[in-house]
Protein backbone atom coordinates (compact mmCIF):
# COMPACT_ATOMS: atom_id res chain seq x y z
CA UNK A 1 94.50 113.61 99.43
CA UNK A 2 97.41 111.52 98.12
CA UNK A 3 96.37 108.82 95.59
CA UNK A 4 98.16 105.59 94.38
CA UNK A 5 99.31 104.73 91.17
CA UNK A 6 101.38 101.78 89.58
CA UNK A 7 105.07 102.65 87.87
CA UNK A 8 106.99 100.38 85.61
CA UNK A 9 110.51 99.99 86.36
CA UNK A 10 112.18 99.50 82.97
CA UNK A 11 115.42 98.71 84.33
CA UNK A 12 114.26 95.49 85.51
CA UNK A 13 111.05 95.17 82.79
CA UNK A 14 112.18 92.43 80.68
CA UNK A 15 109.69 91.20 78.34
CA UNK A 16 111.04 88.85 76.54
CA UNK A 17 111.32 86.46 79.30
CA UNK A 18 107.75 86.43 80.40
CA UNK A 19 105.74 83.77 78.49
CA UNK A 20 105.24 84.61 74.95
CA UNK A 21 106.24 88.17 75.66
CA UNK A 22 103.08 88.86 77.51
CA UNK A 23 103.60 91.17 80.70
CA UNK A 24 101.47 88.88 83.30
CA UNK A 25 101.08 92.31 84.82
CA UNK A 26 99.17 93.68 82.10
CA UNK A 27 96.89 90.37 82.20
CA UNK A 28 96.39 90.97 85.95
CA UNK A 29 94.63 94.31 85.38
CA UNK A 30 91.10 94.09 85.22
CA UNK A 31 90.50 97.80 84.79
CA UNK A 32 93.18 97.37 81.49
CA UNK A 33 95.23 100.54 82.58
CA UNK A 34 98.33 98.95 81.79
CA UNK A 35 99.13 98.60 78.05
CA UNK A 36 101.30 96.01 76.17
CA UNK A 37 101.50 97.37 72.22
CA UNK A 38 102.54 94.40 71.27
CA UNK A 39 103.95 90.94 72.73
CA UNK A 40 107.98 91.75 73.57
CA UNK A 41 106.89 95.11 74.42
CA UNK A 42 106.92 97.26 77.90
CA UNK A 43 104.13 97.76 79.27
CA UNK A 44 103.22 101.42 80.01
CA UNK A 45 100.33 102.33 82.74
CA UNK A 46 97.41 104.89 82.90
CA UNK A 47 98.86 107.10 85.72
CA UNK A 48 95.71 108.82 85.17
CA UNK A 49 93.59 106.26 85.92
CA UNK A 50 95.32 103.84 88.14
CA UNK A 51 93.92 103.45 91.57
CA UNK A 52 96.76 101.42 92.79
CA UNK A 53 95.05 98.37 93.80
CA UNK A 54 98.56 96.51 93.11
CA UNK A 55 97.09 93.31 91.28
CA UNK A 56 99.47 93.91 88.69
CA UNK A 57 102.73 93.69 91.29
CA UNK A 58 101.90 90.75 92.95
CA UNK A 59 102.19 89.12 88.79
CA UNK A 60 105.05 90.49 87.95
CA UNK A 61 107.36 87.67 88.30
CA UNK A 62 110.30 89.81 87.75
CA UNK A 63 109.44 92.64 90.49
CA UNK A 64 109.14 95.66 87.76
CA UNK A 65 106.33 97.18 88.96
CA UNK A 66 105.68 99.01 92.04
CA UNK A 67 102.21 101.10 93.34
CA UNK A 68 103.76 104.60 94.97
CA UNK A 69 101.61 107.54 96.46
CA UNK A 70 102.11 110.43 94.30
């Protein structure tokens, strides 16, 4: 059965222009499988354990993340 999970395009990941560096995306997840180090860092998701609900692409103001079936 084909699951869903959220990828971070880095090529259009830019956190420096999000507010105070903070990946809204990261904020969105409730389940905290996306990780932010530190502010001005990428994020970097939980392949693992994302279900691909997508709360985290509808905040990303820049359109960097994306849920695909894998």
């Amino acid at each position: 059965m084909p699951s869903k999970m959220a990828l971070i395009n880095y090529n259009r990941c830019r956190p420096g222009d999000c507010e105070d560096g903070v990946c809204p995306a990261v904020k969105a997840c409730e389940k905290k499988l996306l990780i932010q180090e530190a502010p001005y860092e990428p994020p970097m998701p939980d392949p693992s354990l994302c279900k691909g609900c997508g709360d985290c692409v509808r905040a990303c103001p820049l359109g960097a993340v994306e849920v695909i079936r894998n």
